[in-house]
N, C-alpha and C. Protein backbone atom coordinates (compact mmCIF):
# COMPACT_ATOMS: atom_id res chain seq x y z
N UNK A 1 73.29 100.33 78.46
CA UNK A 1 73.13 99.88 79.83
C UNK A 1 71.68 99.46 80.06
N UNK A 2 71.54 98.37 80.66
CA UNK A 2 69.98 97.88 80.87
C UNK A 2 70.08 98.36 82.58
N UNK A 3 68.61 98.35 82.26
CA UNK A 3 67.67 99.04 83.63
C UNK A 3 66.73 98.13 83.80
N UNK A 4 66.46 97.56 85.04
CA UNK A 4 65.42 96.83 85.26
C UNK A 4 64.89 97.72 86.04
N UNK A 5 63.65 98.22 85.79
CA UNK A 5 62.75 98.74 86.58
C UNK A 5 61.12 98.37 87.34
N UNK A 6 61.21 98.50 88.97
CA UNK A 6 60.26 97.70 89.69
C UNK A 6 58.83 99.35 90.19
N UNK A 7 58.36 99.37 89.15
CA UNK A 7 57.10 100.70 88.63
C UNK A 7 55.95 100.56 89.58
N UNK A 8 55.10 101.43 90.06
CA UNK A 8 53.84 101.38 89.97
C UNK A 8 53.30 101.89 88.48
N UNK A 9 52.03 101.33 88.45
CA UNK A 9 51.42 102.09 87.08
C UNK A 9 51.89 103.47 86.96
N UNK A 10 51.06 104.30 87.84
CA UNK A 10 51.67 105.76 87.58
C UNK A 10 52.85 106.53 87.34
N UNK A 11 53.73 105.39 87.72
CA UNK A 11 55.50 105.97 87.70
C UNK A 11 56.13 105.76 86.32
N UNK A 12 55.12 105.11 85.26
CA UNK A 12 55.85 104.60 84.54
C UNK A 12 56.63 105.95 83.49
N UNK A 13 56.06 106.92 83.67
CA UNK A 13 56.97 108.06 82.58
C UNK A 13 58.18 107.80 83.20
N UNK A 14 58.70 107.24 83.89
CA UNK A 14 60.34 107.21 84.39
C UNK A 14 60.71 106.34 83.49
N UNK A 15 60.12 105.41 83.11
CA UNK A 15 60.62 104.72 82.39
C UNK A 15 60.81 105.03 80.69
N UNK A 16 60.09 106.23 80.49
CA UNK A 16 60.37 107.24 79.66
C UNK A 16 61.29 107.84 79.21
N UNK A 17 61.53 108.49 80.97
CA UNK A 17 62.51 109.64 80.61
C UNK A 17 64.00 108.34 80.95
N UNK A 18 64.23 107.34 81.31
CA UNK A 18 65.14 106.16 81.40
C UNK A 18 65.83 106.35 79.88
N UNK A 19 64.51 105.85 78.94
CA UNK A 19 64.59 105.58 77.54
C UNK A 19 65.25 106.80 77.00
N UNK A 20 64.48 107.58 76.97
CA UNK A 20 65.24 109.24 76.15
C UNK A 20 66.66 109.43 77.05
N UNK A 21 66.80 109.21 77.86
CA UNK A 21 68.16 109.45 78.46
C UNK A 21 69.52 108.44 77.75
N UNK A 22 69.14 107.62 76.55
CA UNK A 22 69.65 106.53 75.94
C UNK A 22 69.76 105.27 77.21
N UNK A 23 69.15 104.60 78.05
CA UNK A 23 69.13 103.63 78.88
C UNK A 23 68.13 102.67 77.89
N UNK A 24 68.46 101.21 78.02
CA UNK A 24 67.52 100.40 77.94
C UNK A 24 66.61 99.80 78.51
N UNK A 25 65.35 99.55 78.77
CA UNK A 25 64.84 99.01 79.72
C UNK A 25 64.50 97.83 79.44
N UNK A 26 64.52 97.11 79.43
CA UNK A 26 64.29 96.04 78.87
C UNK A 26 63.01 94.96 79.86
N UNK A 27 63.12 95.38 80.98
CA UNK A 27 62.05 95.13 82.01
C UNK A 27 61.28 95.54 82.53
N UNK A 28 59.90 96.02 82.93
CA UNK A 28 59.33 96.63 83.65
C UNK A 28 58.35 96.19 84.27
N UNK A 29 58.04 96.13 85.72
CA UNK A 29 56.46 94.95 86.51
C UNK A 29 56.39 95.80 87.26
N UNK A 30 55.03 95.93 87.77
CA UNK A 30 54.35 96.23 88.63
C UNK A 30 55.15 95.16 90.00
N UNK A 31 55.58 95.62 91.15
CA UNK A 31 56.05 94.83 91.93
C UNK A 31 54.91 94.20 92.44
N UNK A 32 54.24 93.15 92.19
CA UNK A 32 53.09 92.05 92.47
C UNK A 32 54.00 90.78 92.80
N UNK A 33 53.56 90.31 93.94
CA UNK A 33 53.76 88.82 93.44
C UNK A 33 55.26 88.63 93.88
N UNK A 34 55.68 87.43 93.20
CA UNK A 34 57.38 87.03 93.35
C UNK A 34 57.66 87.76 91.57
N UNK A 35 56.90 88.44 91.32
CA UNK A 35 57.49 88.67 90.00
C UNK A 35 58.94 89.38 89.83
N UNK A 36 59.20 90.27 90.73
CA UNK A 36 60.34 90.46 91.07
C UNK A 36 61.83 89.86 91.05
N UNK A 37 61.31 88.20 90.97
CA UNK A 37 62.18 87.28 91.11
C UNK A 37 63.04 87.31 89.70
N UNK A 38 62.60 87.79 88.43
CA UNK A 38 62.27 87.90 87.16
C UNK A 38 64.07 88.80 86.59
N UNK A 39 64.43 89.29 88.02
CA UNK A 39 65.02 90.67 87.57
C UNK A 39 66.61 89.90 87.76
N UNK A 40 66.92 88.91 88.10
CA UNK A 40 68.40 88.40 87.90
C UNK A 40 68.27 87.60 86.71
N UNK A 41 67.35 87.12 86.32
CA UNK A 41 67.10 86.90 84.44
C UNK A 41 67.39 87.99 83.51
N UNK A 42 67.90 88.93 83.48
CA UNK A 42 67.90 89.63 82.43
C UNK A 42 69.16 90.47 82.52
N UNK A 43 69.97 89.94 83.64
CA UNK A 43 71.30 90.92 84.22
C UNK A 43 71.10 92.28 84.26
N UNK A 44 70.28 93.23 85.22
CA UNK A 44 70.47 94.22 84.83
C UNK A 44 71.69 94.80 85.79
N UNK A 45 71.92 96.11 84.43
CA UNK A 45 73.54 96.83 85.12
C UNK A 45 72.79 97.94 86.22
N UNK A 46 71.02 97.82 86.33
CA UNK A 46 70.97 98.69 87.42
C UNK A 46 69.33 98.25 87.85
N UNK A 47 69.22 98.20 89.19
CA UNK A 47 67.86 98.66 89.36
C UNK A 47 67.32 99.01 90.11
N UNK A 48 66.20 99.42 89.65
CA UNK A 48 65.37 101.35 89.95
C UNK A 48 64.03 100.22 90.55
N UNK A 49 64.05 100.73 91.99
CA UNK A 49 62.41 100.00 92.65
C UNK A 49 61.82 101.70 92.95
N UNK A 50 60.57 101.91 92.65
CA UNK A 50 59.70 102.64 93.31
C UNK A 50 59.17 102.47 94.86
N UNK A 51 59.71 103.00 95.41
CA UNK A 51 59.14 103.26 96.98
C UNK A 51 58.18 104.13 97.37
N UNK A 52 57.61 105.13 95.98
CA UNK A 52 56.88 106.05 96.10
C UNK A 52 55.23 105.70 97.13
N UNK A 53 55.11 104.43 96.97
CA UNK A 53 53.87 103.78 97.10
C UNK A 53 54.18 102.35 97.56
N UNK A 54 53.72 102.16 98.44
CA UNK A 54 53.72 100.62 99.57
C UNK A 54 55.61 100.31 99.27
N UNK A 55 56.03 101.00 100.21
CA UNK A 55 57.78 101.31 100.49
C UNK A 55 58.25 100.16 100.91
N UNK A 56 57.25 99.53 101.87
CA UNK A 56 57.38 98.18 102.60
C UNK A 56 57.83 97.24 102.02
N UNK A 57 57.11 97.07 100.42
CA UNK A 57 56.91 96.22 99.70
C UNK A 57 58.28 95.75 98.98
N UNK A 58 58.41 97.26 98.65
CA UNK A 58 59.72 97.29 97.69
C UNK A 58 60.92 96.71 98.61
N UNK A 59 61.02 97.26 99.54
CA UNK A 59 62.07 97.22 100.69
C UNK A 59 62.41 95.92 100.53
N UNK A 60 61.42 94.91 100.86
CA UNK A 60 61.30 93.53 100.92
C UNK A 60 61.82 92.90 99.57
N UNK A 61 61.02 93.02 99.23
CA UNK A 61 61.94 92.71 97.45
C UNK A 61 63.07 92.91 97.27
N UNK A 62 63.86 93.83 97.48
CA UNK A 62 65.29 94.22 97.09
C UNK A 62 65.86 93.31 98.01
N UNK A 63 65.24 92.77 99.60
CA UNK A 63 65.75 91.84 100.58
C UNK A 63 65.83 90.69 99.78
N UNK A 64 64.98 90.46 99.87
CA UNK A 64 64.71 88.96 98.86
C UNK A 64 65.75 89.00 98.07
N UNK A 65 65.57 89.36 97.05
CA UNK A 65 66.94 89.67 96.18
C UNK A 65 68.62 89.78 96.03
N UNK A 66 68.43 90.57 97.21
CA UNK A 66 69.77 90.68 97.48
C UNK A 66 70.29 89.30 98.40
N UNK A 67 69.27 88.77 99.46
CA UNK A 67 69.60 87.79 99.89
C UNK A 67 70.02 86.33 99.31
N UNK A 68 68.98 86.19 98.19
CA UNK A 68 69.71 85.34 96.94
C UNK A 68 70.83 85.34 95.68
N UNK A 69 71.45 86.68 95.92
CA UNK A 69 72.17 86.72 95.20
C UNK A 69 72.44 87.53 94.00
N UNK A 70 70.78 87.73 93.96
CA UNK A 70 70.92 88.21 92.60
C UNK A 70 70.84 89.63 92.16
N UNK A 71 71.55 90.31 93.73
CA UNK A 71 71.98 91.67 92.87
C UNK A 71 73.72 91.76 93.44
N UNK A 72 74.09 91.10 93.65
CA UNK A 72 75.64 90.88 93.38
C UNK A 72 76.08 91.95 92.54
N UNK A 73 76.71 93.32 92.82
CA UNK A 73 77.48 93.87 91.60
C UNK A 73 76.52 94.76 91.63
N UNK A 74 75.32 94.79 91.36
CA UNK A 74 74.10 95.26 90.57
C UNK A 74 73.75 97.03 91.28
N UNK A 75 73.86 97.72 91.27
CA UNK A 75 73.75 98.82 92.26
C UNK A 75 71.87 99.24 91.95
N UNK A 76 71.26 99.31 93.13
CA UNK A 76 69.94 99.99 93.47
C UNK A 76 69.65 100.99 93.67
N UNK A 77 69.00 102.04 92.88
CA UNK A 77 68.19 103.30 93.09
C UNK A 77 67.12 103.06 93.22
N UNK A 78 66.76 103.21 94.57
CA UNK A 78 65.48 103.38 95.24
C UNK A 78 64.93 104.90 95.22
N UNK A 79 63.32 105.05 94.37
CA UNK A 79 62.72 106.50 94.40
C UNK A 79 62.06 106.53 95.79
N UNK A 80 62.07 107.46 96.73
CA UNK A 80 60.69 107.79 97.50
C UNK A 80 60.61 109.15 97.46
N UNK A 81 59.33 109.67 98.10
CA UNK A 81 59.16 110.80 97.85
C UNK A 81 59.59 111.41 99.08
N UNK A 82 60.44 111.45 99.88
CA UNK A 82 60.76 112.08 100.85
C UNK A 82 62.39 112.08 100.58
N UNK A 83 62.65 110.70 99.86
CA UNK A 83 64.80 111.19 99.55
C UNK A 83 65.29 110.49 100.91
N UNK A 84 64.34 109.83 102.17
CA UNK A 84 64.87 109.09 103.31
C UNK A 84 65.21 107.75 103.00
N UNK A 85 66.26 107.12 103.70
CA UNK A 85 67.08 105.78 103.88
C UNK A 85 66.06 105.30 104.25
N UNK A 86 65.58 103.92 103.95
CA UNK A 86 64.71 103.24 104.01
C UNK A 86 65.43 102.17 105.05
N UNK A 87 64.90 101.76 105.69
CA UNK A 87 65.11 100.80 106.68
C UNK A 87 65.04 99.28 106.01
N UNK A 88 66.52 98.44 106.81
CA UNK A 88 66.35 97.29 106.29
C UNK A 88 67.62 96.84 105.10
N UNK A 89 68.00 97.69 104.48
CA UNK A 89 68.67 97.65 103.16
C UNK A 89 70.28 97.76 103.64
N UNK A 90 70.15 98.46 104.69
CA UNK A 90 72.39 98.54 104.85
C UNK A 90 72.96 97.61 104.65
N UNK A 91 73.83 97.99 104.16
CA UNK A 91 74.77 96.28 104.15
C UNK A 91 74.43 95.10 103.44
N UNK A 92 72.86 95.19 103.14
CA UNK A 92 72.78 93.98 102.22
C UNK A 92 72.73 93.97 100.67
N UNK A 93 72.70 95.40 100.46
CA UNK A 93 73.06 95.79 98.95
C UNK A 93 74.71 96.78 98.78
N UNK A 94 75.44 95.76 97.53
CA UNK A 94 76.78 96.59 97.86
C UNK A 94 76.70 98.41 97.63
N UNK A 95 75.47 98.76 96.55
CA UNK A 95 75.97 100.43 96.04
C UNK A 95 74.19 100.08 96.27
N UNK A 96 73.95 101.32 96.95
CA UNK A 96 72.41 101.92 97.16
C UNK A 96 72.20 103.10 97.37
N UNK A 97 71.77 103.93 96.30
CA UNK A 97 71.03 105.02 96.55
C UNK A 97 69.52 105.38 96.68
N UNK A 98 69.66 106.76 96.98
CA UNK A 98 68.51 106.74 97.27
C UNK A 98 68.10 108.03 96.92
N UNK A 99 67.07 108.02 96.09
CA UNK A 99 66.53 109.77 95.42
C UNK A 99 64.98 109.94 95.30
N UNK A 100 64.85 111.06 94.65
CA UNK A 100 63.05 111.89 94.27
C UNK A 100 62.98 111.08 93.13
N UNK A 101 61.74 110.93 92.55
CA UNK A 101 61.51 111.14 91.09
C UNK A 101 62.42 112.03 90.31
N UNK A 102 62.41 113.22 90.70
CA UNK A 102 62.93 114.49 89.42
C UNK A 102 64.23 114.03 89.23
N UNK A 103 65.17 113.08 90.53
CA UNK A 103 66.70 113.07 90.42
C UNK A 103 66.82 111.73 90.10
N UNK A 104 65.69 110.93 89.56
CA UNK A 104 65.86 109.49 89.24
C UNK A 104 66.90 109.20 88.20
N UNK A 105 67.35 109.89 87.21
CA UNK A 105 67.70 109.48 85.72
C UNK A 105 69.23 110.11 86.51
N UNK A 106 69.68 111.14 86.85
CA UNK A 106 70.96 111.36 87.37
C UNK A 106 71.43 110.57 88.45
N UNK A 107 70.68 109.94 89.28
CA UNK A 107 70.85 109.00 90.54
C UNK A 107 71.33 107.40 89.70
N UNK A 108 70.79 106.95 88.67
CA UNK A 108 70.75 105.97 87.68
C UNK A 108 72.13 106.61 87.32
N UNK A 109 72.75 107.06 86.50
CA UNK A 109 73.65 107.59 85.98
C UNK A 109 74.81 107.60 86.71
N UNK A 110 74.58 108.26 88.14
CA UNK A 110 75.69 108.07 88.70
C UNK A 110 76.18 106.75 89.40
N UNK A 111 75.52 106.10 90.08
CA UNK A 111 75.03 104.40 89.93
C UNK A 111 76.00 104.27 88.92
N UNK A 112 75.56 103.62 87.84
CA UNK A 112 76.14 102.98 86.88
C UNK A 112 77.96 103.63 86.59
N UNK A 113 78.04 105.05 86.62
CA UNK A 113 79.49 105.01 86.83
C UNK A 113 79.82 104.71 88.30
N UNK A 114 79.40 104.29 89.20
CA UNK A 114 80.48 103.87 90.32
C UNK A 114 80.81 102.50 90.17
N UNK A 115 79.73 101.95 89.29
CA UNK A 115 79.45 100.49 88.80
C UNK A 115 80.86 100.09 88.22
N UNK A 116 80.77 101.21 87.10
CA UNK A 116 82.34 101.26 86.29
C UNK A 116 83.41 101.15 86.59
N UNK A 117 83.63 101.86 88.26
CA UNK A 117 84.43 101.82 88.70
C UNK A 117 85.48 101.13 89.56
N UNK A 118 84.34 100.09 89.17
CA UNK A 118 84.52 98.95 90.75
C UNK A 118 85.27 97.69 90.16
């Protein structure tokens, strides 16, 4: 299963413990920029934005995104450090969760089987 993941520098051991969990990542950016745009190029079966740090940012991005299309199918785990619904996102992503760091790799996991299921 590929993981596109949208990191700050510091977050990147998630993308660690992603890997040891047998996930692929095959993507990883600093959310800068339209780089973001990057992430319906590579089909991922999931993706993980960090909200830990400028929440705003991310929020927007997954808008963007989802508004073009290109998470169709795609289910989003959003990290923050509080575990709160982020404003903005209802309805415009079909499967969205939302978790800590520590519950990132089981939040991913379960994601991807509802993915299965659909």
């Amino acid at each position: 299963m590929r993981v596109a993941v949208l990191c700050w520098e510091e977050s990147r051991p998630w993308v660690s413990s992603l890997r040891q969990s047998g996930f692929s990542v095959p993507w990883v950016e600093e959310p800068k920029g339209d780089v973001h745009r990057q992430v319906a190029g590579i089909e991922p079966d999931v993706l993980v934005v960090d909200l830990t740090r400028h929440p705003e940012q991310g929020v927007d991005m997954v808008g963007v995104l989802a508004g073009e299309g290109s998470l169709d199918g795609v289910p989003v785990v959003l990290v923050t450090r509080e575990g709160g619904s982020p404003d903005g996102l209802e309805g415009k992503v079909g499967h969205l969760t939302v978790t800590t760091p520590k519950k990132m790799v089981s939040a991913v996991q379960a994601a991807l089987a509802q993915r299965q299921k659909i």
